[in-house]
N, C-alpha and C. Protein backbone atom coordinates (compact mmCIF):
# COMPACT_ATOMS: atom_id res chain seq x y z
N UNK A 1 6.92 -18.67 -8.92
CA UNK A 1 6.19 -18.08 -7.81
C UNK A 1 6.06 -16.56 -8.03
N UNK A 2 4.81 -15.93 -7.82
CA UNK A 2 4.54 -14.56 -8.27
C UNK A 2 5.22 -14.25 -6.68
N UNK A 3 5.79 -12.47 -6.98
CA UNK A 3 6.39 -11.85 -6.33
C UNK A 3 5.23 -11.28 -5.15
N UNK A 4 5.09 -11.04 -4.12
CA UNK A 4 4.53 -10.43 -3.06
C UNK A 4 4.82 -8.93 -2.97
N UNK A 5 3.56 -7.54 -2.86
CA UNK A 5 3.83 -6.55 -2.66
C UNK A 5 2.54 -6.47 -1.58
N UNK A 6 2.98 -4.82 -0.84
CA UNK A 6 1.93 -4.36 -0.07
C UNK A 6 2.08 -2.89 -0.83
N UNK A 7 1.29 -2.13 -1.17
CA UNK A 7 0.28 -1.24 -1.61
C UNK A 7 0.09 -0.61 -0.11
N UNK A 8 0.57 0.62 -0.30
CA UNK A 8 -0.53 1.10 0.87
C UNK A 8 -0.98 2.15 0.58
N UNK A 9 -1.96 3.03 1.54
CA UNK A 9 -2.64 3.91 0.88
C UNK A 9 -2.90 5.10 -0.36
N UNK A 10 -1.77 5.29 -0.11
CA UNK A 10 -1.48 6.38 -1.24
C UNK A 10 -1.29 5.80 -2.65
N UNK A 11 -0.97 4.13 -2.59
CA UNK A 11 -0.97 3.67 -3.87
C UNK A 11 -2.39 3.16 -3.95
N UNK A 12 -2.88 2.93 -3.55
CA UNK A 12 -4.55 2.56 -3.12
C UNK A 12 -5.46 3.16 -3.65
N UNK A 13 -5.37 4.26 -2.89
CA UNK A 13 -5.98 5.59 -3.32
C UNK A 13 -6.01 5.98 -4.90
N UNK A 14 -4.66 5.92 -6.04
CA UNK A 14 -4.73 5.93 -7.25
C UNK A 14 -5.37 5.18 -7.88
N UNK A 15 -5.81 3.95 -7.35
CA UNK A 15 -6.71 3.37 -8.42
C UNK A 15 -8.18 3.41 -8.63
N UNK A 16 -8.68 4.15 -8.07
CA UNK A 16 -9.84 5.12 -7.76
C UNK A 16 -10.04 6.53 -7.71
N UNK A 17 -9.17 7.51 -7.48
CA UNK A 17 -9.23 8.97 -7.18
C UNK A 17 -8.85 8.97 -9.19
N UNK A 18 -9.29 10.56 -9.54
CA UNK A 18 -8.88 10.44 -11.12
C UNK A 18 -7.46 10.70 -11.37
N UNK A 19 -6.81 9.99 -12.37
CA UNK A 19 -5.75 10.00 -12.59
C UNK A 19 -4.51 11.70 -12.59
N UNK A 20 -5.94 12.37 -13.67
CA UNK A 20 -5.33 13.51 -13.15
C UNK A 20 -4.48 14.29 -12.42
N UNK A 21 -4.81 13.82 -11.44
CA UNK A 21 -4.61 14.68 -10.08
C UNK A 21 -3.72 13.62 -9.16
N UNK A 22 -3.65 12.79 -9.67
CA UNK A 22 -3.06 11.72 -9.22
C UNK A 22 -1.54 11.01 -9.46
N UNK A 23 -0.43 12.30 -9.51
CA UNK A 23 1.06 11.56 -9.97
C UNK A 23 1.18 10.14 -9.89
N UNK A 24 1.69 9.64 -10.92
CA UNK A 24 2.03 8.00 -10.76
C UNK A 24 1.12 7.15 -10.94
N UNK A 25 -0.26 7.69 -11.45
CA UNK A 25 -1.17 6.78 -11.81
C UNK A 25 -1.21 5.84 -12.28
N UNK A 26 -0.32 6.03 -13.19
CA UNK A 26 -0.12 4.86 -14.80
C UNK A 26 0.57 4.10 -13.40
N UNK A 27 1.38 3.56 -12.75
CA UNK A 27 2.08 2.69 -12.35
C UNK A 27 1.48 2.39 -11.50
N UNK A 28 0.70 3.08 -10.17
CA UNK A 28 -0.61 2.36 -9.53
C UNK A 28 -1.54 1.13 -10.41
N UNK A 29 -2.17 2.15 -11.42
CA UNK A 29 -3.14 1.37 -12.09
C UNK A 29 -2.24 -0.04 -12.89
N UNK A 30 -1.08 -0.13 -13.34
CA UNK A 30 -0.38 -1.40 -13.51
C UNK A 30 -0.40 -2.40 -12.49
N UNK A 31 0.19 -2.04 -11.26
CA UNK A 31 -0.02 -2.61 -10.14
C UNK A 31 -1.62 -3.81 -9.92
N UNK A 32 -2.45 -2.77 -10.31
CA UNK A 32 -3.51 -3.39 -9.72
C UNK A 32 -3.68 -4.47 -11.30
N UNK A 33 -3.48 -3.73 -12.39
CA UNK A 33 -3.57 -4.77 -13.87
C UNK A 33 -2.99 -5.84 -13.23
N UNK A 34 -1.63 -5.56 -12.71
CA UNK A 34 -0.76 -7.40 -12.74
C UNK A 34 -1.22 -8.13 -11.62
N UNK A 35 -2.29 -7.40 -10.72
CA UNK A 35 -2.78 -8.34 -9.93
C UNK A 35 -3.96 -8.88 -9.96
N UNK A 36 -4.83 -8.33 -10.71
CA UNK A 36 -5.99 -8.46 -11.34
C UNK A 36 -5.31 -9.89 -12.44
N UNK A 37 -4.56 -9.41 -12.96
CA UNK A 37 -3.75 -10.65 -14.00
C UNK A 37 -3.46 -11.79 -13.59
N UNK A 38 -3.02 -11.53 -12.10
CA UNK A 38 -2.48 -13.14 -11.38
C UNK A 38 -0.95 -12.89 -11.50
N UNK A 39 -0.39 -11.98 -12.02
CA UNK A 39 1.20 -11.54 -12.30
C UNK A 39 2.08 -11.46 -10.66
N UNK A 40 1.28 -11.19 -9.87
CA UNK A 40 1.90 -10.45 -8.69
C UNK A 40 0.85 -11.08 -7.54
N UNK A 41 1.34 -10.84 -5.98
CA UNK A 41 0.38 -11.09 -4.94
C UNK A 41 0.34 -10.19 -4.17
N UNK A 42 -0.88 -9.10 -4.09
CA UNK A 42 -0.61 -8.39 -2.94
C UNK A 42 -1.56 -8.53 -1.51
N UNK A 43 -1.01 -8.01 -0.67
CA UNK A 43 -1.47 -8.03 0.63
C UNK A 43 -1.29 -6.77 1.43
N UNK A 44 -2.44 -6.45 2.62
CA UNK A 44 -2.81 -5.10 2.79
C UNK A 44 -2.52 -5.49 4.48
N UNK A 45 -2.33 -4.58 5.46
CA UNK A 45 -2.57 -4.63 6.88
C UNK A 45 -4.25 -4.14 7.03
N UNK A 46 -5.26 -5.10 7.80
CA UNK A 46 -6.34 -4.50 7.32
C UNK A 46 -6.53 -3.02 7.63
N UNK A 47 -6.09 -1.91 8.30
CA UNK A 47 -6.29 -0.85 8.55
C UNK A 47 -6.16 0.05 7.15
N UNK A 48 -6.00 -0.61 6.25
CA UNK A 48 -6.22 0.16 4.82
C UNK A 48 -7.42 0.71 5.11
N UNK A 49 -8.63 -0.26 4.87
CA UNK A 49 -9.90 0.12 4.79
C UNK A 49 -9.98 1.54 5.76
N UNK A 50 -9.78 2.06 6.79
CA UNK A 50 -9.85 2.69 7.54
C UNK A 50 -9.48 3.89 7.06
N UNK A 51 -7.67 3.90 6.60
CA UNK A 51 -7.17 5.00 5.80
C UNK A 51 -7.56 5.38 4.73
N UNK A 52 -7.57 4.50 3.91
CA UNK A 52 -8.06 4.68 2.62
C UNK A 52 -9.53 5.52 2.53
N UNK A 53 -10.47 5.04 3.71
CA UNK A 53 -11.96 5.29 3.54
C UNK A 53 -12.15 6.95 4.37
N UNK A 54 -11.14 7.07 5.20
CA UNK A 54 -10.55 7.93 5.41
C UNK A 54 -11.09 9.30 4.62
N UNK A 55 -9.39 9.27 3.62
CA UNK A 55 -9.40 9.79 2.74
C UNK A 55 -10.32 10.31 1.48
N UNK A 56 -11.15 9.02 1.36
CA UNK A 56 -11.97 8.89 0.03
C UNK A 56 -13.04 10.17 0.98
N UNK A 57 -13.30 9.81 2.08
CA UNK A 57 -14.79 10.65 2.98
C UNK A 57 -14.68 11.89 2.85
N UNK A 58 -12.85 12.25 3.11
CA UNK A 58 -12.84 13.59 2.93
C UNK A 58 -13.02 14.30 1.12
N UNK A 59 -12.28 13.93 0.38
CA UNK A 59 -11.94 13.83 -0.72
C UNK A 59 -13.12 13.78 -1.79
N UNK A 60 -13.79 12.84 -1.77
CA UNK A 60 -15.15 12.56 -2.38
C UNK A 60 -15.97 11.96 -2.20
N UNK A 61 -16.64 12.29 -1.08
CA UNK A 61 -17.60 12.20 -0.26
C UNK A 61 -19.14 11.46 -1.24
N UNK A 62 -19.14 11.97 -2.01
CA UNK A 62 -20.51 11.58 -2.80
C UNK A 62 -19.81 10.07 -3.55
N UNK A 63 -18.99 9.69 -3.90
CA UNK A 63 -18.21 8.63 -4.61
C UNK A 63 -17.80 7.62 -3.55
N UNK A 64 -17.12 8.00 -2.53
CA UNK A 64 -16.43 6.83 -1.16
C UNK A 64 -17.05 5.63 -1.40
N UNK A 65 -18.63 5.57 -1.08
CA UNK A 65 -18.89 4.31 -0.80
C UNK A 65 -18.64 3.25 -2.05
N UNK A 66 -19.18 3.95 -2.86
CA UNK A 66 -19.18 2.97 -4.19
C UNK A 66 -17.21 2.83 -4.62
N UNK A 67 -16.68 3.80 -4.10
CA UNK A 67 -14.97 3.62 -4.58
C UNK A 67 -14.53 2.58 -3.34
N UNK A 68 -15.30 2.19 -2.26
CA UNK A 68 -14.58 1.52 -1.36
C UNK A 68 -15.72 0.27 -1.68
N UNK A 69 -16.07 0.09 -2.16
CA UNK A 69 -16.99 -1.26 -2.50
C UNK A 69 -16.16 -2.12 -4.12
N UNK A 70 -15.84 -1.17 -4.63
CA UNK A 70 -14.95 -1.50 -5.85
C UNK A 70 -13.56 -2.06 -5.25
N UNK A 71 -13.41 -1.03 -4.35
CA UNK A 71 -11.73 -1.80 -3.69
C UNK A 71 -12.33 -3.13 -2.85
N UNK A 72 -13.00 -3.41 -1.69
CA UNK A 72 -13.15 -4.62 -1.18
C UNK A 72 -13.65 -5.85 -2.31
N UNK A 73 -14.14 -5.43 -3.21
CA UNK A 73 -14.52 -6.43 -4.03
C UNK A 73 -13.01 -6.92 -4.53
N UNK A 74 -12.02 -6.34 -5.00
CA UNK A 74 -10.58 -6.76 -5.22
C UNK A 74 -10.20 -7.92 -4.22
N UNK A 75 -10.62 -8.18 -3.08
CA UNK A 75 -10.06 -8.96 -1.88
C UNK A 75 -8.77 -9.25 -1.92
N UNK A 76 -8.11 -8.46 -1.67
CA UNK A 76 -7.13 -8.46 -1.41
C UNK A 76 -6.53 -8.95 0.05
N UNK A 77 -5.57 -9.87 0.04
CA UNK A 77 -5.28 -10.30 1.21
C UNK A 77 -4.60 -9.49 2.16
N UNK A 78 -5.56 -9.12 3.64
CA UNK A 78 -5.12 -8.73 4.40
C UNK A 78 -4.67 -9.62 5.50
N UNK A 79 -3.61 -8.79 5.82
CA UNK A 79 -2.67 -9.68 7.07
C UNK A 79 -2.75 -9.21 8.34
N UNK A 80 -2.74 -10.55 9.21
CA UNK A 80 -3.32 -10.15 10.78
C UNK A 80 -1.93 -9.69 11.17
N UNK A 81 -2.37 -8.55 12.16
CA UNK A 81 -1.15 -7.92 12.76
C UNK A 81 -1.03 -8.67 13.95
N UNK A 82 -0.25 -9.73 14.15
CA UNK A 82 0.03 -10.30 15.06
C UNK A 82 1.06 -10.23 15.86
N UNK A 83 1.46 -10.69 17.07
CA UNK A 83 2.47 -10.02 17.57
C UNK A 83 3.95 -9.73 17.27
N UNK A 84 4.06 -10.27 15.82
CA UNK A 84 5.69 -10.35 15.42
C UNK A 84 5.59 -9.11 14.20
N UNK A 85 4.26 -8.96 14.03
CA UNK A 85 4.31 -7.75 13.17
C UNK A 85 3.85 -6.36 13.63
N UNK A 86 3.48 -6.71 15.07
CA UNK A 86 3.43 -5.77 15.96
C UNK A 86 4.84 -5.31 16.42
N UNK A 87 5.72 -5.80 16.43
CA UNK A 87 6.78 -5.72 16.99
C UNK A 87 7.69 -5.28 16.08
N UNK A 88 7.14 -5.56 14.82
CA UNK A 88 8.14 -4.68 13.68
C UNK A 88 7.90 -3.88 13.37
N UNK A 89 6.15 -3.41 13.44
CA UNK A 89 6.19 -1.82 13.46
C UNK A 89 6.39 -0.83 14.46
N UNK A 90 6.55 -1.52 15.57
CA UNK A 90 6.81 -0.54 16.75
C UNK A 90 8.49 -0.41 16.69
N UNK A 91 9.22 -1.23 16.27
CA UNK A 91 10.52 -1.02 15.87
C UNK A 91 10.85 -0.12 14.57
N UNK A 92 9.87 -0.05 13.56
CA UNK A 92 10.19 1.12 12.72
C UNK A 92 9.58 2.07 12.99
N UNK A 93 8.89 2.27 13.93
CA UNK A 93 8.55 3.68 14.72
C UNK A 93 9.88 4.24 15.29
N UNK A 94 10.31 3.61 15.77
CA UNK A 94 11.30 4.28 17.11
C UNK A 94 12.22 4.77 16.11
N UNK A 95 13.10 3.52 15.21
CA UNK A 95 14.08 3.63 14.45
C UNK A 95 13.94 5.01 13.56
N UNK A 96 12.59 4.68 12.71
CA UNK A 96 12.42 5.77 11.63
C UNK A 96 11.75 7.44 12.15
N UNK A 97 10.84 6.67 12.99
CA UNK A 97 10.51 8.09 13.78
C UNK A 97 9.29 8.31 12.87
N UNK A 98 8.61 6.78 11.77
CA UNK A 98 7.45 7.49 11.12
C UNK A 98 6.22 7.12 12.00
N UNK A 99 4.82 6.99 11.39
CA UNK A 99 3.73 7.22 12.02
C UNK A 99 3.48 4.98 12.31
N UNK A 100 2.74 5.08 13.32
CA UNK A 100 2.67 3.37 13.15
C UNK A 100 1.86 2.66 12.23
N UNK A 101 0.51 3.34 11.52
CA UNK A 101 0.06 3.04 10.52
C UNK A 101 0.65 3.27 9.13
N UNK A 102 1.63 4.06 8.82
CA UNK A 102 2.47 3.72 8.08
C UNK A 102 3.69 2.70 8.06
N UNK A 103 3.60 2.29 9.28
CA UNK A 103 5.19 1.76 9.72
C UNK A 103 4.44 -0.01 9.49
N UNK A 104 2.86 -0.29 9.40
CA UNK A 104 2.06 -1.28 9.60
C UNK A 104 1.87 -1.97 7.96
N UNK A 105 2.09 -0.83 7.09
CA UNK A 105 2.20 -1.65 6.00
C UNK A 105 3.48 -1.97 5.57
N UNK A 106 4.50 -1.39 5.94
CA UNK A 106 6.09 -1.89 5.65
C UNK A 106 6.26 -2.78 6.69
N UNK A 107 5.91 -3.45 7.72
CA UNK A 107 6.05 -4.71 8.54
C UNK A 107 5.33 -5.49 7.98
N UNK A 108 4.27 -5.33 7.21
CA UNK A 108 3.42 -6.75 6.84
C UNK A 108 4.56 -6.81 5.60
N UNK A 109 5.09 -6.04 4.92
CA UNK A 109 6.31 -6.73 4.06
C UNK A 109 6.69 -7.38 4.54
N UNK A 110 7.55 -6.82 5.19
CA UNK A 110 8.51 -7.45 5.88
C UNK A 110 8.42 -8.68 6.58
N UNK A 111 8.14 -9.13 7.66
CA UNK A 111 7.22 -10.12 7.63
C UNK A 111 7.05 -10.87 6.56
N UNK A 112 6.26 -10.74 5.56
CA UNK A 112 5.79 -11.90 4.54
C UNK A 112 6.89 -11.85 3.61
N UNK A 113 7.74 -11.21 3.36
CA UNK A 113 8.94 -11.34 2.33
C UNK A 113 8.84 -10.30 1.11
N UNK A 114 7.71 -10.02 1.21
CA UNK A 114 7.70 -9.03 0.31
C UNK A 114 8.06 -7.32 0.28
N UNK A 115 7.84 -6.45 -0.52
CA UNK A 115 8.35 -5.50 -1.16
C UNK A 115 7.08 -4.38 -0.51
N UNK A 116 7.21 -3.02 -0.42
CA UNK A 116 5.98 -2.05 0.35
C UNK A 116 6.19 -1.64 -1.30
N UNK A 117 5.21 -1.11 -1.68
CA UNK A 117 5.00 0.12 -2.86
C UNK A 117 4.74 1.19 -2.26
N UNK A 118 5.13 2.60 -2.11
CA UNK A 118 4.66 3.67 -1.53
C UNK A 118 4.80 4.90 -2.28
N UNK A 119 3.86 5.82 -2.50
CA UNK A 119 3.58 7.10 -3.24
C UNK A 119 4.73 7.84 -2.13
N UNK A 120 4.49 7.42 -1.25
CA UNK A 120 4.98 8.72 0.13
C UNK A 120 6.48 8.55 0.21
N UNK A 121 7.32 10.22 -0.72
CA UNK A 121 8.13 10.24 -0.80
C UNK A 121 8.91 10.13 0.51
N UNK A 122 8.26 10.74 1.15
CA UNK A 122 8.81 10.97 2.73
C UNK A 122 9.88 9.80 3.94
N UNK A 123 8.23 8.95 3.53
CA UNK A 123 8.62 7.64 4.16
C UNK A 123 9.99 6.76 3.19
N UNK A 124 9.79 6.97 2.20
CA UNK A 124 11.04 6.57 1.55
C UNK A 124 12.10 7.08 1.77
N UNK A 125 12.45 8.26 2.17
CA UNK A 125 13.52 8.71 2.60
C UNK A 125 14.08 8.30 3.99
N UNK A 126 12.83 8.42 4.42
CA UNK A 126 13.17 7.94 6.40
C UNK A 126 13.56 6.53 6.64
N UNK A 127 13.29 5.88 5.49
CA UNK A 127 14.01 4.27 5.45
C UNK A 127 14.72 3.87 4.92
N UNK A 128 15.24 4.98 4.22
CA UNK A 128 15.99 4.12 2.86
C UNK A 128 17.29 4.15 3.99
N UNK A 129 18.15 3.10 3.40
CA UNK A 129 17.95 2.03 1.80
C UNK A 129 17.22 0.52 1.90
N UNK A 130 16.37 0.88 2.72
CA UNK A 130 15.83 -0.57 2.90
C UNK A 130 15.34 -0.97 1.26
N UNK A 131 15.60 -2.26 1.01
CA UNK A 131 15.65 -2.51 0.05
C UNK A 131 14.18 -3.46 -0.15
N UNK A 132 13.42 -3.61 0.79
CA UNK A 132 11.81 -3.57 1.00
C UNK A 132 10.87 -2.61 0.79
N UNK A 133 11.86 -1.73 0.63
CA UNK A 133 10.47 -0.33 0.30
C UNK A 133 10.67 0.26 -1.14
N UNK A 134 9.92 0.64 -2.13
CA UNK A 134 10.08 0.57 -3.29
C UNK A 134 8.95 2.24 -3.68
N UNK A 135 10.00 3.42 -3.81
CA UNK A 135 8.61 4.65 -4.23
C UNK A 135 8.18 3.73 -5.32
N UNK A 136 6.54 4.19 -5.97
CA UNK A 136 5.65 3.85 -6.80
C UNK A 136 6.14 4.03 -8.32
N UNK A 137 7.34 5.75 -8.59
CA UNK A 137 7.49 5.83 -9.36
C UNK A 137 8.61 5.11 -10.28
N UNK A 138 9.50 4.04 -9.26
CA UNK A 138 10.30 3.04 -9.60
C UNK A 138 9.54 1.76 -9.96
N UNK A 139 8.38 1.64 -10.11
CA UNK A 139 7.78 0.28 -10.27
C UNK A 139 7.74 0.06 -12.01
N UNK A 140 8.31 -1.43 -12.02
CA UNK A 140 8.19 -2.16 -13.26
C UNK A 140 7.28 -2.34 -13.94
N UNK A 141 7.23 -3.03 -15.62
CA UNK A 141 5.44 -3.21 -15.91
C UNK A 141 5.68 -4.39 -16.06
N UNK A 142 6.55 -4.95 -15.35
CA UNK A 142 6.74 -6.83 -15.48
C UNK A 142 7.20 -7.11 -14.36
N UNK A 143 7.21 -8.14 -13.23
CA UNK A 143 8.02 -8.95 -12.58
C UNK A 143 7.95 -10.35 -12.75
């Protein structure tokens, strides 16, 4: 059985923005290889699209559409925030004190059994040691 991750924006974001400028690229862009491969399963809270497109609007405005048409074509499985994963991100709000759209892709882990990938050192600190949340720059090129 392939392993389950959630990706959220900031790892998202690397597989489109140029590497450059982009710490941790090489291990984003693996990410998406082993899922593109069938190696791995990931799944998104749909409010990616939102953040992500977000970002891209501000960022590179002339590129967004066509970089967010490349990402939905990935289809990646997004998960309905239903009320038990409503209830786990409003519990790592309070607990962690982070934002609820960040707190929305570490409950759809959680929830589904799987692992968060996150660029955002921050949030890794405010949770650790949860052993569900994984910075980007710890990621394997095999599971």
């Amino acid at each position: 059985m392939n392993r389950l991750f959630v990706p959220d924006a900031s790892v998202i974001l690397k597989w489109v923005l140029p590497p450059e400028n982009e710490p941790n690229s090489q291990e984003a862009l693996a990410i998406l290889d082993q899922f593109v491969a069938g190696d791995i399963v990931l799944a998104v809270p749909s409010l990616w699209y939102f953040e992500v497109g977000n970002t891209l609007a501000r960022l590179v405005p002339q590129e967004a559409g066509e970089y967010l048409k490349q990402l939905r074509r990935l289809r990646i499985t997004e998960a309905e925030i239903g009320p038990s994963v409503e209830q786990t991100v409003l519990g790592y709000v309070q607990r962690f004190g982070v934002t609820f759209y960040d707190a929305a892709y570490h409950a759809v882990a959680s929830n589904l059994g799987g692992t968060l990938v996150t660029a955002d050192l921050r949030y890794v600190k405010r949770v650790s040691p949860d052993p569900g949340v994984m910075e980007l720059g710890m990621w394997k090129t095999e599971w």
